[in-house]
PDB file of N, CA and C in Angstrom:
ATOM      1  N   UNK A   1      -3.392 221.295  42.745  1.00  0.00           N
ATOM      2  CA  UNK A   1      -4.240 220.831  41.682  1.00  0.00           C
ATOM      3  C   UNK A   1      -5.353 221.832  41.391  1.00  0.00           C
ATOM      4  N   UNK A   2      -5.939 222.454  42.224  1.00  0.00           N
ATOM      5  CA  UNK A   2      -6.748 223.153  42.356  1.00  0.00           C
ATOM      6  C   UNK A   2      -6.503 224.794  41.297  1.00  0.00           C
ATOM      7  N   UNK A   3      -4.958 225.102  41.309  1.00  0.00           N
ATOM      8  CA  UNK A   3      -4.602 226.009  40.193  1.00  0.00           C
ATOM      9  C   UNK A   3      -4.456 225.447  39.099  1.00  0.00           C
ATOM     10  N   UNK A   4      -4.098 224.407  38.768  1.00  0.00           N
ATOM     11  CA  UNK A   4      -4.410 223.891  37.351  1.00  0.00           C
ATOM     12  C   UNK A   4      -5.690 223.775  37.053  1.00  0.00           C
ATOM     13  N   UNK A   5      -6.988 223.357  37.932  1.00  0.00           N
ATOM     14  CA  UNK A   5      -7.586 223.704  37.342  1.00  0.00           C
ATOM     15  C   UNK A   5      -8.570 224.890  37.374  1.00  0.00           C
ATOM     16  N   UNK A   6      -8.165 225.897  37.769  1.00  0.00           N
ATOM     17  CA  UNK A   6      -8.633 227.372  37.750  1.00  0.00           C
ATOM     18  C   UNK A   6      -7.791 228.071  36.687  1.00  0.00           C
ATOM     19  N   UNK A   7      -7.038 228.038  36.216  1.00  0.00           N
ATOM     20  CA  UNK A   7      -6.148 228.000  34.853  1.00  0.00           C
ATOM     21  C   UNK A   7      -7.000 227.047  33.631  1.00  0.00           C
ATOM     22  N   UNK A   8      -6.575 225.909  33.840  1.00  0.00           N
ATOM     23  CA  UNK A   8      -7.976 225.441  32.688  1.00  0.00           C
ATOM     24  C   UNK A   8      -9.252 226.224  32.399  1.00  0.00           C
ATOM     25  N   UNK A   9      -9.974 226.455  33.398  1.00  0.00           N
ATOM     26  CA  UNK A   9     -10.994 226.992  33.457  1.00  0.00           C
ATOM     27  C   UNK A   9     -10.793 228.321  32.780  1.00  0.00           C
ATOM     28  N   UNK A  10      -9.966 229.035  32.567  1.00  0.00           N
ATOM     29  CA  UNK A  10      -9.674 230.505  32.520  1.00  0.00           C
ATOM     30  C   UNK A  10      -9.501 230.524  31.287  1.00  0.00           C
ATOM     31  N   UNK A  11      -8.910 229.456  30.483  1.00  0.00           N
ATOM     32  CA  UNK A  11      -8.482 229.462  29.082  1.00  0.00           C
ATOM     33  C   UNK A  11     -10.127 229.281  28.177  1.00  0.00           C
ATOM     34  N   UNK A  12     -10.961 228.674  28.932  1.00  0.00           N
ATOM     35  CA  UNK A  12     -12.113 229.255  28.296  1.00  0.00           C
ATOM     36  C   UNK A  12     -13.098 230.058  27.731  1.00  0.00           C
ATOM     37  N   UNK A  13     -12.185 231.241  28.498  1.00  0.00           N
ATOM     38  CA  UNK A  13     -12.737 233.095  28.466  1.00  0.00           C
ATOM     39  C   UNK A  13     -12.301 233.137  26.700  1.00  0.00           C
ATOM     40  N   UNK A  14     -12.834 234.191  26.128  1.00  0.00           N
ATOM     41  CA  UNK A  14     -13.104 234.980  24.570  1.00  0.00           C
ATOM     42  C   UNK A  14     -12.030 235.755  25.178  1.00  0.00           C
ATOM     43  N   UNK A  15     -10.797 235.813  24.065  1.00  0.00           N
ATOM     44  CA  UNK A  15      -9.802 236.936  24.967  1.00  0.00           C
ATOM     45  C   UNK A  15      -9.675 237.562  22.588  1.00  0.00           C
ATOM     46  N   UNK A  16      -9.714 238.955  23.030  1.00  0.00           N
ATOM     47  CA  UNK A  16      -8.961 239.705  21.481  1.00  0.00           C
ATOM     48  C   UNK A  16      -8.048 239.589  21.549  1.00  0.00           C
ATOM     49  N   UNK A  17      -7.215 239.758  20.783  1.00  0.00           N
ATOM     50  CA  UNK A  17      -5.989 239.941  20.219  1.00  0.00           C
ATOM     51  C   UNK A  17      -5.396 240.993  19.383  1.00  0.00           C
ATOM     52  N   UNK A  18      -4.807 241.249  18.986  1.00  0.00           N
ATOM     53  CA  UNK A  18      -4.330 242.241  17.706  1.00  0.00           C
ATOM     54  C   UNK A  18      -4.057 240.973  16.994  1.00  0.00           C
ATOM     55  N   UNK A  19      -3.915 241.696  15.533  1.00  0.00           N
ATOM     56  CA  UNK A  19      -3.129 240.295  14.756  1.00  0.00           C
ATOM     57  C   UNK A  19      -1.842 240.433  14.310  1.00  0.00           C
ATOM     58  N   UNK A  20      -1.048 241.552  15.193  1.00  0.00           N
ATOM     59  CA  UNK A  20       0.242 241.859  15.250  1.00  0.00           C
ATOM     60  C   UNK A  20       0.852 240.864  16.305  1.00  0.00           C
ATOM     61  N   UNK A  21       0.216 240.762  17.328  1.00  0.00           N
ATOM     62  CA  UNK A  21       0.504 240.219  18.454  1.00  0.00           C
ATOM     63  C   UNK A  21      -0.031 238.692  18.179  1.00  0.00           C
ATOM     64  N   UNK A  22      -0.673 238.085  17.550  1.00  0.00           N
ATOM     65  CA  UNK A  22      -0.536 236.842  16.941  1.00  0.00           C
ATOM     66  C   UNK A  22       0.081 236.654  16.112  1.00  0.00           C
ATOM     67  N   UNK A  23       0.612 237.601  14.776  1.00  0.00           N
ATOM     68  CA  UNK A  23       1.466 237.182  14.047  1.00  0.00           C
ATOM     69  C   UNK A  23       2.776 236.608  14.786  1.00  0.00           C
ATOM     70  N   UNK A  24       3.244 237.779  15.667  1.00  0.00           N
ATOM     71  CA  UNK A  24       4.442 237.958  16.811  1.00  0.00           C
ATOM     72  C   UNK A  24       4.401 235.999  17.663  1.00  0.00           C
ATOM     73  N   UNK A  25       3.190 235.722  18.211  1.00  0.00           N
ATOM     74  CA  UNK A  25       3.103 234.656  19.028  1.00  0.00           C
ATOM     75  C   UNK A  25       3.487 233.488  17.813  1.00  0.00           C
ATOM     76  N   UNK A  26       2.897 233.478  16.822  1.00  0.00           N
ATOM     77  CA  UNK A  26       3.195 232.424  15.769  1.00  0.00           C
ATOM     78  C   UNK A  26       4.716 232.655  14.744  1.00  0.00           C
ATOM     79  N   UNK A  27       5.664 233.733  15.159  1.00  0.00           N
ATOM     80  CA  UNK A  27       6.642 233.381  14.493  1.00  0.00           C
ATOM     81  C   UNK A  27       7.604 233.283  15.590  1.00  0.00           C
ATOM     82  N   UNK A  28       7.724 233.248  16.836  1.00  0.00           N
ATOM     83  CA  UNK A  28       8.462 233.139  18.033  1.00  0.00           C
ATOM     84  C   UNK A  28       8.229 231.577  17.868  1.00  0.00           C
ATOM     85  N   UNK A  29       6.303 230.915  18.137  1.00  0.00           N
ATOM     86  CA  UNK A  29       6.471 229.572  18.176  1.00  0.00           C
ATOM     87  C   UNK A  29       7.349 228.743  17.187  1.00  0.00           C
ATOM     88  N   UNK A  30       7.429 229.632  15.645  1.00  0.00           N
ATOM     89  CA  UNK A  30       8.165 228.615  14.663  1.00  0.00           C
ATOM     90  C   UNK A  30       9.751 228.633  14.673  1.00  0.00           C
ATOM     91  N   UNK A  31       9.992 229.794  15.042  1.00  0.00           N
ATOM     92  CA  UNK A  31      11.595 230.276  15.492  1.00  0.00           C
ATOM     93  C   UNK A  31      12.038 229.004  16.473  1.00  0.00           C
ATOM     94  N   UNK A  32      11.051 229.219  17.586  1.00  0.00           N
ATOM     95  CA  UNK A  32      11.386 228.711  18.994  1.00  0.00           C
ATOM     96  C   UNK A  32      11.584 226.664  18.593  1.00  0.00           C
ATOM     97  N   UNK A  33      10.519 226.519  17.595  1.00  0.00           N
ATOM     98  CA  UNK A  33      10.598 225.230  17.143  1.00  0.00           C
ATOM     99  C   UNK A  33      11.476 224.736  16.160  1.00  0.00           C
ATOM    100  N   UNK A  34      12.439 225.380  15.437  1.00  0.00           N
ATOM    101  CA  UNK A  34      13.307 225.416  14.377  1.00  0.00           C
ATOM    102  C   UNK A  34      14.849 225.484  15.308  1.00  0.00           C
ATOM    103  N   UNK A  35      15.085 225.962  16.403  1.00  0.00           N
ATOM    104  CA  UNK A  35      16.292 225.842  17.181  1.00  0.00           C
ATOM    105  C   UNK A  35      15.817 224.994  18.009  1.00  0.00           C
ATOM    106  N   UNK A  36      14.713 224.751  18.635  1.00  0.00           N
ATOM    107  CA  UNK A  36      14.965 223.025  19.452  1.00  0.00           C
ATOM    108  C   UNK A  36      15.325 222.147  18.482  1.00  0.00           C
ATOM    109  N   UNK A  37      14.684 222.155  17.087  1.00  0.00           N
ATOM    110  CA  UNK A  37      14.950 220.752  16.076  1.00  0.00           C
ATOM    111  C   UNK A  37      17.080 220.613  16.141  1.00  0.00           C
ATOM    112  N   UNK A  38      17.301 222.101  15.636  1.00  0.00           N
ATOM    113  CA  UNK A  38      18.804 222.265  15.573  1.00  0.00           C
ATOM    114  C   UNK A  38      19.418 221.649  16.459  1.00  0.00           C
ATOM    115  N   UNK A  39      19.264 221.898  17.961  1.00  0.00           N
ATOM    116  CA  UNK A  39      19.747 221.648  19.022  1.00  0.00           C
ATOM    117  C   UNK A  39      19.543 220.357  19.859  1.00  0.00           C
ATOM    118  N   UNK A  40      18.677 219.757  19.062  1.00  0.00           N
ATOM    119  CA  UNK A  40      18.207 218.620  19.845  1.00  0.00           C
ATOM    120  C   UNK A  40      18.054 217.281  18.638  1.00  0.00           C
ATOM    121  N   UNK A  41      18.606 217.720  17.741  1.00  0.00           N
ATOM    122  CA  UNK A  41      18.405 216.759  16.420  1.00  0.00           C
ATOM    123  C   UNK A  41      19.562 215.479  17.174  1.00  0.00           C
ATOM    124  N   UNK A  42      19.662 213.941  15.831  1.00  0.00           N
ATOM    125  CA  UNK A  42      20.501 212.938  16.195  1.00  0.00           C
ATOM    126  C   UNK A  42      21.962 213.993  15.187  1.00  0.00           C
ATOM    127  N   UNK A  43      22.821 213.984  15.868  1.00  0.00           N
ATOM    128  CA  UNK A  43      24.297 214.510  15.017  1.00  0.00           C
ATOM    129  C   UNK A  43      24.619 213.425  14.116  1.00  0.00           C
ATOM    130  N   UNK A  44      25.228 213.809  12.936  1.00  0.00           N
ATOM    131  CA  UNK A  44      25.676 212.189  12.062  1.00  0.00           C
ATOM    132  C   UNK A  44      27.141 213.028  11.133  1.00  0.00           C
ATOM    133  N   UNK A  45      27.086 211.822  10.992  1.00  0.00           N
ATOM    134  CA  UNK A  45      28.222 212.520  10.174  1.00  0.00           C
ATOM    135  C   UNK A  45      28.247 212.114   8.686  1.00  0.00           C
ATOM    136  N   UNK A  46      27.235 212.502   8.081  1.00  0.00           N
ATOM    137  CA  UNK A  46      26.622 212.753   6.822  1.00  0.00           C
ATOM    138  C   UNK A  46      27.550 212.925   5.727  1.00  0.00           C
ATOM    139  N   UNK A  47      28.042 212.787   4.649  1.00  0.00           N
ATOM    140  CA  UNK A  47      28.560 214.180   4.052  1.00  0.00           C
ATOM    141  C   UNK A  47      27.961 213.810   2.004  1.00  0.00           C
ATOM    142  N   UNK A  48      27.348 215.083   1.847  1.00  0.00           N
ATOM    143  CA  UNK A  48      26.752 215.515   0.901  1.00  0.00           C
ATOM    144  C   UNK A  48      27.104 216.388  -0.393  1.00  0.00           C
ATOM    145  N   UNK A  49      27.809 215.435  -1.321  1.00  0.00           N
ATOM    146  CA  UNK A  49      28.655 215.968  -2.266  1.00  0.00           C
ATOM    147  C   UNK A  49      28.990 214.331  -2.797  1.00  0.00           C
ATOM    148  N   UNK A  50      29.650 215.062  -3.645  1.00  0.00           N
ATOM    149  CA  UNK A  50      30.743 213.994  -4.862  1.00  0.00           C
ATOM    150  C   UNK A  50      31.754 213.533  -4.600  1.00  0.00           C
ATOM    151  N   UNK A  51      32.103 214.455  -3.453  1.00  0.00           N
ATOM    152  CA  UNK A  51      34.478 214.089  -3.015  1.00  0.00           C
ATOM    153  C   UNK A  51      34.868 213.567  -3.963  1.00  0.00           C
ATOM    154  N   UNK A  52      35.037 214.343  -4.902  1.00  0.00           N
ATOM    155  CA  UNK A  52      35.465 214.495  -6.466  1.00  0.00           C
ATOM    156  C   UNK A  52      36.623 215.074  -6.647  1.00  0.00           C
ATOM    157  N   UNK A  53      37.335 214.678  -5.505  1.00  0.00           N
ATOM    158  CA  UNK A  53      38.879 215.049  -5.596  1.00  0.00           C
ATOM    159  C   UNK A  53      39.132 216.424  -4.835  1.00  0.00           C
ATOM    160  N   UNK A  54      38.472 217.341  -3.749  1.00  0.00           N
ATOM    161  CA  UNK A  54      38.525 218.465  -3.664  1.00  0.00           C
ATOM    162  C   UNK A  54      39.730 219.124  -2.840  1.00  0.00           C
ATOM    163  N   UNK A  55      40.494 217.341  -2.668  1.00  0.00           N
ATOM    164  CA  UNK A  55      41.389 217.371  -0.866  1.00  0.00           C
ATOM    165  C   UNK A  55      40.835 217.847   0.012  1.00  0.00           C
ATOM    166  N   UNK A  56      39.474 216.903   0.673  1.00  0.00           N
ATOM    167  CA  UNK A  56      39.638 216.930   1.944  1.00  0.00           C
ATOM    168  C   UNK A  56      39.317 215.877   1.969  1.00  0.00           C
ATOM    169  N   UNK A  57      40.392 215.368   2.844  1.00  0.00           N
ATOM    170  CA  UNK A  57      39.776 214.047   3.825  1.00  0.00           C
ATOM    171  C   UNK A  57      39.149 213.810   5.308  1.00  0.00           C
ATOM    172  N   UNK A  58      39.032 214.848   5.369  1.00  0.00           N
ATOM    173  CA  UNK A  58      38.245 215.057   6.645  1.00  0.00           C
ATOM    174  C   UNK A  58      38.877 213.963   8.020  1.00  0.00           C
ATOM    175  N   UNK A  59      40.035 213.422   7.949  1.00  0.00           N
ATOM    176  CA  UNK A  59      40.451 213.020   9.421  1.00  0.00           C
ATOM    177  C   UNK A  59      40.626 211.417   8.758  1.00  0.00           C
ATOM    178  N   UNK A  60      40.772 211.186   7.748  1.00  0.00           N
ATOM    179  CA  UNK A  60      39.976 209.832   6.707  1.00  0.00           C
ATOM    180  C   UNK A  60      42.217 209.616   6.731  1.00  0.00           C
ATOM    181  N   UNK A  61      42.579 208.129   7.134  1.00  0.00           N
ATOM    182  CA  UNK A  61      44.192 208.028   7.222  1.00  0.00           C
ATOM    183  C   UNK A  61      44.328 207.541   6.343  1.00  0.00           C
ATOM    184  N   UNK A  62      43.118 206.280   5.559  1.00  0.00           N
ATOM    185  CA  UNK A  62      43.594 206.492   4.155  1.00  0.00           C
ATOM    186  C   UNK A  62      43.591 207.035   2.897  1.00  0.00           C
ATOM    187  N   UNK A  63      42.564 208.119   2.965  1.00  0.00           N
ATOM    188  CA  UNK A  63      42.473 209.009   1.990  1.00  0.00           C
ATOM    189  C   UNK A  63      43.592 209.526   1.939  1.00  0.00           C
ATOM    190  N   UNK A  64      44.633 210.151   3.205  1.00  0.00           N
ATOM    191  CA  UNK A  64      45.992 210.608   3.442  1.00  0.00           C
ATOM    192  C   UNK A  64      46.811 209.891   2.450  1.00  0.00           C
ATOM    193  N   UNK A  65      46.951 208.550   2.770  1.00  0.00           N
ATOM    194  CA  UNK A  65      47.674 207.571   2.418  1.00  0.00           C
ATOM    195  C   UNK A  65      47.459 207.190   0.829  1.00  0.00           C
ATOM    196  N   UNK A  66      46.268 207.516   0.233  1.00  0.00           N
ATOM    197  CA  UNK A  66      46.356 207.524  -1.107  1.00  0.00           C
ATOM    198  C   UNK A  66      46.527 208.657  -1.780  1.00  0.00           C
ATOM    199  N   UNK A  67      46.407 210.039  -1.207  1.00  0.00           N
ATOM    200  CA  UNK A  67      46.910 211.046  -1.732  1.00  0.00           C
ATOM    201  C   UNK A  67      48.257 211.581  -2.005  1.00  0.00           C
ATOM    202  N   UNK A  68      48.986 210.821  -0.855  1.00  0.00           N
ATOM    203  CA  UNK A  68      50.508 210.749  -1.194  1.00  0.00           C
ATOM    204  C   UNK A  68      51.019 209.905  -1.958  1.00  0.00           C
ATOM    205  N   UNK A  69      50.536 208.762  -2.081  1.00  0.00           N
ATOM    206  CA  UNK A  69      50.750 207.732  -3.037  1.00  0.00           C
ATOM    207  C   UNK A  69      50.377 208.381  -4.368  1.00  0.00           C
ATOM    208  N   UNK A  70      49.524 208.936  -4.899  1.00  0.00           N
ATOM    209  CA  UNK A  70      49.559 209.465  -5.950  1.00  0.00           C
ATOM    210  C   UNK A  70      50.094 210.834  -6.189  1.00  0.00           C
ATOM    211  N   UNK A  71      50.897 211.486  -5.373  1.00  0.00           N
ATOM    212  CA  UNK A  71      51.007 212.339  -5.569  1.00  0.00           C
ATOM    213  C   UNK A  71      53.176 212.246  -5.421  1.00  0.00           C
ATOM    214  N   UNK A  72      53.495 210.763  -5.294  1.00  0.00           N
ATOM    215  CA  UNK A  72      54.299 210.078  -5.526  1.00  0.00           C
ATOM    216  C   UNK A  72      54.740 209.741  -6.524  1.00  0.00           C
ATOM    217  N   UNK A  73      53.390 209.041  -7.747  1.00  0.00           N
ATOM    218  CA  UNK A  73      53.613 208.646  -8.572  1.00  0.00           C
ATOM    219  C   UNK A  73      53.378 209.730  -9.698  1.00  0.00           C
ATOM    220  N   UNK A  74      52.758 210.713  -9.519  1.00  0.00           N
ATOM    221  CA  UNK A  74      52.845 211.949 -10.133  1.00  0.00           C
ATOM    222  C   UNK A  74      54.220 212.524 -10.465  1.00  0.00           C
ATOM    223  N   UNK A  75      54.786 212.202  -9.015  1.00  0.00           N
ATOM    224  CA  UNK A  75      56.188 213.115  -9.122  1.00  0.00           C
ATOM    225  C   UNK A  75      57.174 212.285  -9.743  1.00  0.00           C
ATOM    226  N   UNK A  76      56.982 210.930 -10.395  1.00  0.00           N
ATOM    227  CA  UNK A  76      57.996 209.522 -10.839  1.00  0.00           C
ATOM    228  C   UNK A  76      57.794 210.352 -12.355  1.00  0.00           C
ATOM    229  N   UNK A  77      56.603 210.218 -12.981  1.00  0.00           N
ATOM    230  CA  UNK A  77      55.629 210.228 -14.215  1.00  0.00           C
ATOM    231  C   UNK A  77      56.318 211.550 -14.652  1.00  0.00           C
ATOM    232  N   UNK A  78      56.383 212.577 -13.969  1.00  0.00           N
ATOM    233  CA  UNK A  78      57.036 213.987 -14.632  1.00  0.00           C
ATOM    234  C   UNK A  78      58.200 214.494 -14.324  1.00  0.00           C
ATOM    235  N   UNK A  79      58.806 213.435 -13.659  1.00  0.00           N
ATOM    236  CA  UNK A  79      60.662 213.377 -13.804  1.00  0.00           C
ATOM    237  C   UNK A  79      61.105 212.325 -14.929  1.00  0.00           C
ATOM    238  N   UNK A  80      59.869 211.782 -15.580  1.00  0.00           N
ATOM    239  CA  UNK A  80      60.932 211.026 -17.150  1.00  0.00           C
ATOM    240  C   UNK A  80      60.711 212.222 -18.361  1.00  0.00           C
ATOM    241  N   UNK A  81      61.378 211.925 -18.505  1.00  0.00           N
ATOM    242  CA  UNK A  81      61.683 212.892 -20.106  1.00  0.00           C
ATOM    243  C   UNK A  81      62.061 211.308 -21.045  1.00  0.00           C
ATOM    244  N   UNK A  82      60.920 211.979 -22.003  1.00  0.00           N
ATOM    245  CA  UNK A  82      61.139 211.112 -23.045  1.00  0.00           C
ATOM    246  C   UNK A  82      61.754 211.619 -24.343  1.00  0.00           C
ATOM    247  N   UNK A  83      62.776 210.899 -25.132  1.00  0.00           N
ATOM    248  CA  UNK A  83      63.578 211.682 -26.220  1.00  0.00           C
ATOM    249  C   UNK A  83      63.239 210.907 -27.519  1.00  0.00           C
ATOM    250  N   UNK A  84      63.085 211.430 -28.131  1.00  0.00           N
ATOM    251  CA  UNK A  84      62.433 210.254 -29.465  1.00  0.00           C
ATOM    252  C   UNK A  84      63.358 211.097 -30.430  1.00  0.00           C
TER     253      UNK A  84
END
């Protein structure tokens, strides 16, 4: 206990700096705080767009299942020939 607080005590001293070497300390801290957020965030499974038809279903069995279905009735629709 006694080095914690001789360390406290120490942080009280007037210390210079460069302001290279503070710029340096303050973009390490925001770096250093921008990959804990990354790494330590809740994961979700979000997804951000329209799915406006792009084919993907991302693992989705009935998106599968309606893409073949229409892509079924696609193939009915342009095997009639119509004769007038």
């Amino acid at each position: 206990m006694d080095r914690v607080k001789d360390l406290w005590d120490a942080l009280d001293d007037v210390a210079t700096i460069r302001k290279r070497e503070l710029f340096f300390e303050f973009l390490t801290a925001v770096l250093a705080g921008i990959l804990f957020g990354i790494l330590f965030s809740p994961k979700s499974t979000m997804q951000i767009g329209s799915n406006n038809g792009n084919g993907n279903c991302g693992g989705d069995d009935n998106c599968k299942k309606r893409r073949k279905k229409c892509a079924k009735e696609k193939e009915e629709t342009d095997s009639v020939i119509v004769i007038e």
